[in-house]
C-alpha atoms as a PDB file:
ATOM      1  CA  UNK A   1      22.976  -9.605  13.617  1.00  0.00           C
ATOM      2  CA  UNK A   2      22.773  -8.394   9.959  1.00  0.00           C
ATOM      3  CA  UNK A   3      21.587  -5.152   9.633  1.00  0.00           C
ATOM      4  CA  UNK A   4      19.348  -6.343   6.834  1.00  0.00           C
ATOM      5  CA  UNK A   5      18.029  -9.216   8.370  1.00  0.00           C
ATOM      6  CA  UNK A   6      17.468  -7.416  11.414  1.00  0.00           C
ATOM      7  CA  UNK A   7      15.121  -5.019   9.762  1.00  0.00           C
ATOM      8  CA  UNK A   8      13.435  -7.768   7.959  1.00  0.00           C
ATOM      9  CA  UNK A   9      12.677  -9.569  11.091  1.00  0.00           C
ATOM     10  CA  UNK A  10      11.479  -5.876  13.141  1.00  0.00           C
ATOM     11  CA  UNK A  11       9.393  -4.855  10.704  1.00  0.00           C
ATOM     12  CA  UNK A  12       5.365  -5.276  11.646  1.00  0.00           C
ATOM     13  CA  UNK A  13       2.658  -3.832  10.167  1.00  0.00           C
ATOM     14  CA  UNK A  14       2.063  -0.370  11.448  1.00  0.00           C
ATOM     15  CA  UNK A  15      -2.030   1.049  12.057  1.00  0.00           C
ATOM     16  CA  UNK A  16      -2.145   3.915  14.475  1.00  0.00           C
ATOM     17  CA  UNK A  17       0.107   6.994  13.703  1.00  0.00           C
ATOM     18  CA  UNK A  18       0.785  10.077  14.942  1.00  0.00           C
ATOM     19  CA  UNK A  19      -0.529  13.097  13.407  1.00  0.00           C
ATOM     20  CA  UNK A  20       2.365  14.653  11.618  1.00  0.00           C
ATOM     21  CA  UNK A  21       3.697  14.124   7.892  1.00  0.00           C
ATOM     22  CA  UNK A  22       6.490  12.304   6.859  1.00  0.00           C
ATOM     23  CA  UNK A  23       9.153  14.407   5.811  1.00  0.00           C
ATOM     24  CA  UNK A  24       9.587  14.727   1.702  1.00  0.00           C
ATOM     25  CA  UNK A  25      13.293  13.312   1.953  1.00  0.00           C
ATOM     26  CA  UNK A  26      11.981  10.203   3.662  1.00  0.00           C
ATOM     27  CA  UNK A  27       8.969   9.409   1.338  1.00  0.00           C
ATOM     28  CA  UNK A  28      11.701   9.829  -1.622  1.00  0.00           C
ATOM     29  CA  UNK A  29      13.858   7.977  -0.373  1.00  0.00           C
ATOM     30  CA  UNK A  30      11.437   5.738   0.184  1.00  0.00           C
ATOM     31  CA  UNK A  31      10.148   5.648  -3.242  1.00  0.00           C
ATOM     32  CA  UNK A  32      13.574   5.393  -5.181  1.00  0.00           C
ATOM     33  CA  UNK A  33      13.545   2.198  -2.799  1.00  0.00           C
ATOM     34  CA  UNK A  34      10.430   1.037  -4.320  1.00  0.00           C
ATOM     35  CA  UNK A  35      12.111   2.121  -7.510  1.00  0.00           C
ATOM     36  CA  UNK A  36      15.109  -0.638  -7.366  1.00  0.00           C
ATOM     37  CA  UNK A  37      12.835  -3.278  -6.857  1.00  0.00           C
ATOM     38  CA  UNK A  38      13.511  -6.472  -9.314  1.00  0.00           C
ATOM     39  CA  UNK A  39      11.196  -6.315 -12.033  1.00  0.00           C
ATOM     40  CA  UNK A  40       9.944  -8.894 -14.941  1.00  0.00           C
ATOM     41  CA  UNK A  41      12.292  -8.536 -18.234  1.00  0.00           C
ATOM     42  CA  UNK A  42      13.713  -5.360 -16.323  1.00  0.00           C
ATOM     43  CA  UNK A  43      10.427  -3.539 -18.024  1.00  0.00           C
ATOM     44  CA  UNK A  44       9.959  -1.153 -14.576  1.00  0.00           C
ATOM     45  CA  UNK A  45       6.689  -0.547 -15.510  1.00  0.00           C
ATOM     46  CA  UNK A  46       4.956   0.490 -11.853  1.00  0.00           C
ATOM     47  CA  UNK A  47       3.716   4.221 -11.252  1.00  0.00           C
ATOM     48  CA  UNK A  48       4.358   4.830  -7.663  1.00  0.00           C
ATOM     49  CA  UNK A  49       1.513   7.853  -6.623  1.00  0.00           C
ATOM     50  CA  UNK A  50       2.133   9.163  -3.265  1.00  0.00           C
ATOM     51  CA  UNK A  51      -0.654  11.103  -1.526  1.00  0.00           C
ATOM     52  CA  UNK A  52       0.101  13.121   1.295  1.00  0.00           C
ATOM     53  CA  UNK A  53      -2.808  15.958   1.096  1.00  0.00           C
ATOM     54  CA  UNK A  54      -5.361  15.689   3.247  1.00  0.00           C
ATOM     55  CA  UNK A  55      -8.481  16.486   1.293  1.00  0.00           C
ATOM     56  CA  UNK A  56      -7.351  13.652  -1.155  1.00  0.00           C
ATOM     57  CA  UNK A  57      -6.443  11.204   1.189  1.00  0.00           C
ATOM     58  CA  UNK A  58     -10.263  11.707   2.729  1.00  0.00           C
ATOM     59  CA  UNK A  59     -11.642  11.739  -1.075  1.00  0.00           C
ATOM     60  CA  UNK A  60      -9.620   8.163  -1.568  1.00  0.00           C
ATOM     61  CA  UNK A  61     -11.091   7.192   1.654  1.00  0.00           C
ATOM     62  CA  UNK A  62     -14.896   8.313   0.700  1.00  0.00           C
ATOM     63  CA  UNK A  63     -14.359   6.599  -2.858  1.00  0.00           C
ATOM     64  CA  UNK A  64     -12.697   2.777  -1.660  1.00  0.00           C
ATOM     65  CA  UNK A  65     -16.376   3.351   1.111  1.00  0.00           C
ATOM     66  CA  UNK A  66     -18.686   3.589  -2.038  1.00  0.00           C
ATOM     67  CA  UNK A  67     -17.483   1.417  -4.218  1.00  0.00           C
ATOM     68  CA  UNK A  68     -16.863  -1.458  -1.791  1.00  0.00           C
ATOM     69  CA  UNK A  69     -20.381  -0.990  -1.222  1.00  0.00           C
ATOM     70  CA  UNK A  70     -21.335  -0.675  -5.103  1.00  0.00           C
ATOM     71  CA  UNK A  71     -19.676  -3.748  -5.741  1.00  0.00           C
ATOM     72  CA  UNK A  72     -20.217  -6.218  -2.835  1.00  0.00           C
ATOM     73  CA  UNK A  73     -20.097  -9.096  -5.041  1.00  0.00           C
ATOM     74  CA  UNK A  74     -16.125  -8.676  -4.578  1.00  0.00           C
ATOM     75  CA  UNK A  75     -15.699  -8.068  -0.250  1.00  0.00           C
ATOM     76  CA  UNK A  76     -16.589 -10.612   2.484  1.00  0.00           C
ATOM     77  CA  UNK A  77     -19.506  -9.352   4.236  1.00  0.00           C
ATOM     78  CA  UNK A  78     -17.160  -7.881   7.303  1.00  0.00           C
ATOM     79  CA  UNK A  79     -15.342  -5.442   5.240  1.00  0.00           C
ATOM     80  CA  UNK A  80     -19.238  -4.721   3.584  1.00  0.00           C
ATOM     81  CA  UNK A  81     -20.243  -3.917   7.241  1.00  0.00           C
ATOM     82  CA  UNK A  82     -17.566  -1.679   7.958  1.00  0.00           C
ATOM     83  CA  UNK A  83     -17.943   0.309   4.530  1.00  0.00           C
ATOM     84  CA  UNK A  84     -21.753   0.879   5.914  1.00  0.00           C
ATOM     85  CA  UNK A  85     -20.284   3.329   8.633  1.00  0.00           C
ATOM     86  CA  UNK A  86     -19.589   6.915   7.288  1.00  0.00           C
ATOM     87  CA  UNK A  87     -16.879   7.383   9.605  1.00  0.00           C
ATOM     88  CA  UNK A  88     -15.188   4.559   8.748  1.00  0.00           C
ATOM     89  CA  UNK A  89     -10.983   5.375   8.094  1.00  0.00           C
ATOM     90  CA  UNK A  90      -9.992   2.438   5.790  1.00  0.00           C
ATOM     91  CA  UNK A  91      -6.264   4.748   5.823  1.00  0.00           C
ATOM     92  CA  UNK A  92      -6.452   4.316   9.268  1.00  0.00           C
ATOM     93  CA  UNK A  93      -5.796   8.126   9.130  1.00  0.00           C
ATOM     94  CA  UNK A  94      -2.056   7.395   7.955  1.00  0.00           C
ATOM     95  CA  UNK A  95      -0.960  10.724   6.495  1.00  0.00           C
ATOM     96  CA  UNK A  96       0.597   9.278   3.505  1.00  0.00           C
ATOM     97  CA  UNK A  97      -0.914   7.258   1.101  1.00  0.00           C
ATOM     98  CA  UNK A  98       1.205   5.012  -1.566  1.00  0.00           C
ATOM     99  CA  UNK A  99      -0.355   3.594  -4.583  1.00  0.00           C
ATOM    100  CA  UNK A 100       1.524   1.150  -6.952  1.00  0.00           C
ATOM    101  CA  UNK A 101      -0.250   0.404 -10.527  1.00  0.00           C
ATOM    102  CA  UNK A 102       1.360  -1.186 -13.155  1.00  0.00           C
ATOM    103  CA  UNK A 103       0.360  -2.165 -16.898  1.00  0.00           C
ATOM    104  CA  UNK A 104      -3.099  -4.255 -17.215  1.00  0.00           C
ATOM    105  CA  UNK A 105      -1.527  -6.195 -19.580  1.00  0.00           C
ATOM    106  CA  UNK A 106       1.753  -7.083 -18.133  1.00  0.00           C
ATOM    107  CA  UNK A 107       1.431 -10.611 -16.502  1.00  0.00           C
ATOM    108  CA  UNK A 108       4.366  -9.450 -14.508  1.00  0.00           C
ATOM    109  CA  UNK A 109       2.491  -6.636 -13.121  1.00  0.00           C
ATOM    110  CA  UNK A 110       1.337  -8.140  -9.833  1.00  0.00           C
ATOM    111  CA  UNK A 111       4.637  -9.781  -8.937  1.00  0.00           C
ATOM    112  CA  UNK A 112       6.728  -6.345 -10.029  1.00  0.00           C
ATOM    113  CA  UNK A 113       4.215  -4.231  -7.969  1.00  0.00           C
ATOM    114  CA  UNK A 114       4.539  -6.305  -4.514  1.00  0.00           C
ATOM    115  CA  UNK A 115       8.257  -6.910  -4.877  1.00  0.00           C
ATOM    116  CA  UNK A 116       8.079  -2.631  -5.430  1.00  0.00           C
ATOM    117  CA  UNK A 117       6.127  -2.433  -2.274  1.00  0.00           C
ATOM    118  CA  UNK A 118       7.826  -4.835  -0.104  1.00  0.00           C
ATOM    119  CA  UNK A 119      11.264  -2.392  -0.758  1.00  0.00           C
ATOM    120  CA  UNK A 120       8.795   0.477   0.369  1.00  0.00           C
ATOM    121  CA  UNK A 121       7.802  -0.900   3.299  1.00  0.00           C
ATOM    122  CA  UNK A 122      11.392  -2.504   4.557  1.00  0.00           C
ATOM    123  CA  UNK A 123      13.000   1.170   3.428  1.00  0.00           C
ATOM    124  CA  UNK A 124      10.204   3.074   5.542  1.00  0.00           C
ATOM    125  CA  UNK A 125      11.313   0.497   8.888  1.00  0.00           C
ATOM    126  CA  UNK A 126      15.089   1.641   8.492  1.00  0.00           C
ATOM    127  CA  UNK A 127      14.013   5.405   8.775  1.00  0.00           C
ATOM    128  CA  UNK A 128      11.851   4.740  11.760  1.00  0.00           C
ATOM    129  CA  UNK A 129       8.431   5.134   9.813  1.00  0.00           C
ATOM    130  CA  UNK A 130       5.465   2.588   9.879  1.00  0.00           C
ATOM    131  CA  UNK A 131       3.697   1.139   6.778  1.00  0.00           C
ATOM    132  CA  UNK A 132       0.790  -1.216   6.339  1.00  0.00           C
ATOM    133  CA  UNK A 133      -0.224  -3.026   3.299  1.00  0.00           C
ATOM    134  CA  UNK A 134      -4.291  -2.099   1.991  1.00  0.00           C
ATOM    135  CA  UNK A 135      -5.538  -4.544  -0.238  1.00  0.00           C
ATOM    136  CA  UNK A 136      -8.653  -2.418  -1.278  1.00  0.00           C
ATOM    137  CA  UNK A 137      -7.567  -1.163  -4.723  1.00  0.00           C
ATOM    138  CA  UNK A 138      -6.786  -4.261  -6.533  1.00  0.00           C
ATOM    139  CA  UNK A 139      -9.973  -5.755  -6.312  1.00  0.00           C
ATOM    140  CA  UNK A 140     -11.454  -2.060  -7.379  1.00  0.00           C
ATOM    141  CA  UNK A 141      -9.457   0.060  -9.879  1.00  0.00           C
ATOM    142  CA  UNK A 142     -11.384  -0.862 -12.568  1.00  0.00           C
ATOM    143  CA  UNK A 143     -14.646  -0.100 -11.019  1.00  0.00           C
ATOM    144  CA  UNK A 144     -16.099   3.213 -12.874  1.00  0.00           C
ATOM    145  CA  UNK A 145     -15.687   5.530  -9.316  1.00  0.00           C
ATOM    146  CA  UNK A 146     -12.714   4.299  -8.819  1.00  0.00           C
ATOM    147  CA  UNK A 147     -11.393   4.685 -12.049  1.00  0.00           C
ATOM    148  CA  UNK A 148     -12.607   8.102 -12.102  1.00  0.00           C
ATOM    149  CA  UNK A 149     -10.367   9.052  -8.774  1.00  0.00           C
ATOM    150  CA  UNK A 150      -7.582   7.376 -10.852  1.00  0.00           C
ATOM    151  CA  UNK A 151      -7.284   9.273 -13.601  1.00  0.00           C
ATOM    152  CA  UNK A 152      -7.960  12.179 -11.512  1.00  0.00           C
ATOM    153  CA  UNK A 153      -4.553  10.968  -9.836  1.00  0.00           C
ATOM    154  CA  UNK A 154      -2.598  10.671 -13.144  1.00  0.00           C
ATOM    155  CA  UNK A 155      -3.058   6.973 -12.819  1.00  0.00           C
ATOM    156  CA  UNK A 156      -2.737   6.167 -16.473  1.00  0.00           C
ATOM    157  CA  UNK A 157      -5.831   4.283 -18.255  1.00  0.00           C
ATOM    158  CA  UNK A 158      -3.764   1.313 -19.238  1.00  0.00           C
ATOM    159  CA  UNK A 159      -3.145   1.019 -15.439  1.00  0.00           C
ATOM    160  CA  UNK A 160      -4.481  -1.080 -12.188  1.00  0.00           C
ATOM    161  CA  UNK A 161      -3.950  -0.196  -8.684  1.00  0.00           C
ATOM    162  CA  UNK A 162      -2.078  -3.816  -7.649  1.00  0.00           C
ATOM    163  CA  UNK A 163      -1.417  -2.911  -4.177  1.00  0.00           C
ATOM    164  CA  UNK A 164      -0.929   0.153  -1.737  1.00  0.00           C
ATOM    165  CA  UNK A 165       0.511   0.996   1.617  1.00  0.00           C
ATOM    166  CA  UNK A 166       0.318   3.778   4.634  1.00  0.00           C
ATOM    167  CA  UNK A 167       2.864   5.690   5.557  1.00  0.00           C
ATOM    168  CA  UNK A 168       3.732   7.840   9.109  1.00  0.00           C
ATOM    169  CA  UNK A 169       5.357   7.948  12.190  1.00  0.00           C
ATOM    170  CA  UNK A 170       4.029   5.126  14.122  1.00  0.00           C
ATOM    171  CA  UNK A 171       1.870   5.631  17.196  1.00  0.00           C
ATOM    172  CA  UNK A 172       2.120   1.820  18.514  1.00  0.00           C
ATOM    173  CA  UNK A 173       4.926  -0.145  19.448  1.00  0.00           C
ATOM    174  CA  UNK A 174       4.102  -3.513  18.092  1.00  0.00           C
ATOM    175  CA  UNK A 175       6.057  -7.152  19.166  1.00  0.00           C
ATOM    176  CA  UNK A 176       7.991  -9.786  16.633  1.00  0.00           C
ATOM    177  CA  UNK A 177       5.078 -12.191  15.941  1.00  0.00           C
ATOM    178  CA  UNK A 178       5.683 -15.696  15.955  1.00  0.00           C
ATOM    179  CA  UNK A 179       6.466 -17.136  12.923  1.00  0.00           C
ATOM    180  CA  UNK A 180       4.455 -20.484  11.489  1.00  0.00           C
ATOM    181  CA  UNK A 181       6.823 -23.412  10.313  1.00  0.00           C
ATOM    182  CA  UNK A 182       6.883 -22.633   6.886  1.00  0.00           C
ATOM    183  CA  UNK A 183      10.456 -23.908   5.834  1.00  0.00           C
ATOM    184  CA  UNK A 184      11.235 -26.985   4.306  1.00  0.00           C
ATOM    185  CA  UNK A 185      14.503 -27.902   3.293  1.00  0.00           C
ATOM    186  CA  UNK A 186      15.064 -30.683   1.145  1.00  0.00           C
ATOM    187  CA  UNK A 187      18.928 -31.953   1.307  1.00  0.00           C
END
């Protein structure tokens, strides 16, 4: 089989790791991955933020907690419940964050961002390292805590968080998922 299409089809979404760090080579590599990814009129307008220190990863955690519950009007009530417990780990304690924001204005920004990620994610399966989307941040990077962790991050002000992922070694061994009969050829 391919080697590409062999990684595309092994790849699963990864949410129990092991406690150790990624090693810098691998998360760069993994980043000038995200880098290559097609983008709308070639603009390359993304800021890829990678967090690997603990305090901030728990800080990120605390402040996605508080403002899903500030603004509830935006998350089913599940994901309202689970922002009620304290302890809650919406990292699943991954030890590397990845945030992608791109231009507000840019109506390529969503597209460019996920194609971005998607390269992450495949890049971080070929080096033996799990990843799993968090859809969190786009639905809160312009609320005014999150915003504030933001531009603590060097997440520029003309920016929104349009998607992130976990990185680490994975703890779980997860099976190819069936696929739903989504193709339609039309000859």
């Amino acid at each position: 089989m391919n080697k590409v299409l062999e990684n595309l089809l092994t790849r699963r979404s990864i949410r129990k790791y092991q406690p150790k760090q990624i090693k810098v080579e691998e998360l760069e590599t993994i980043l000038l991955a995200g880098s290559y990814a097609p983008s709308g009129m070639g603009m390359q307008s993304w800021k890829f933020t990678a967090i690997q220190n603990e305090l901030i990863l728990k800080e990120v955690n605390q402040t996605i907690r508080l403002a899903i519950l500030n603004n509830q009007n935006r998350y089913t009530q599940s994901l309202i419940e689970k922002a009620a417990d304290e302890k809650i780990n919406f990292l699943y304690d991954a030890p590397t964050y990845v945030l992608v924001s791109n231009l507000k204005e840019n109506s390529n920004s969503m597209a460019d961002s996920a194609l971005a990620l998607g390269n992450m994610m495949l890049q971080a399966h070929a080096l033996g390292i799990g990843s799993c989307w968090l859809n969190q941040l786009p639905r809160l990077s312009d609320t005014a805590e999150m915003r504030e962790l933001l531009t603590k991050l060097g997440i520029p002000e003309n920016h929104l968080v349009y998607g992130s992922i976990i990185l680490g070694y994975p703890d779980e061994v997860k099976e190819a998922a069936k696929r739903k009969d989504v193709i339609n050829i039309i000859w």
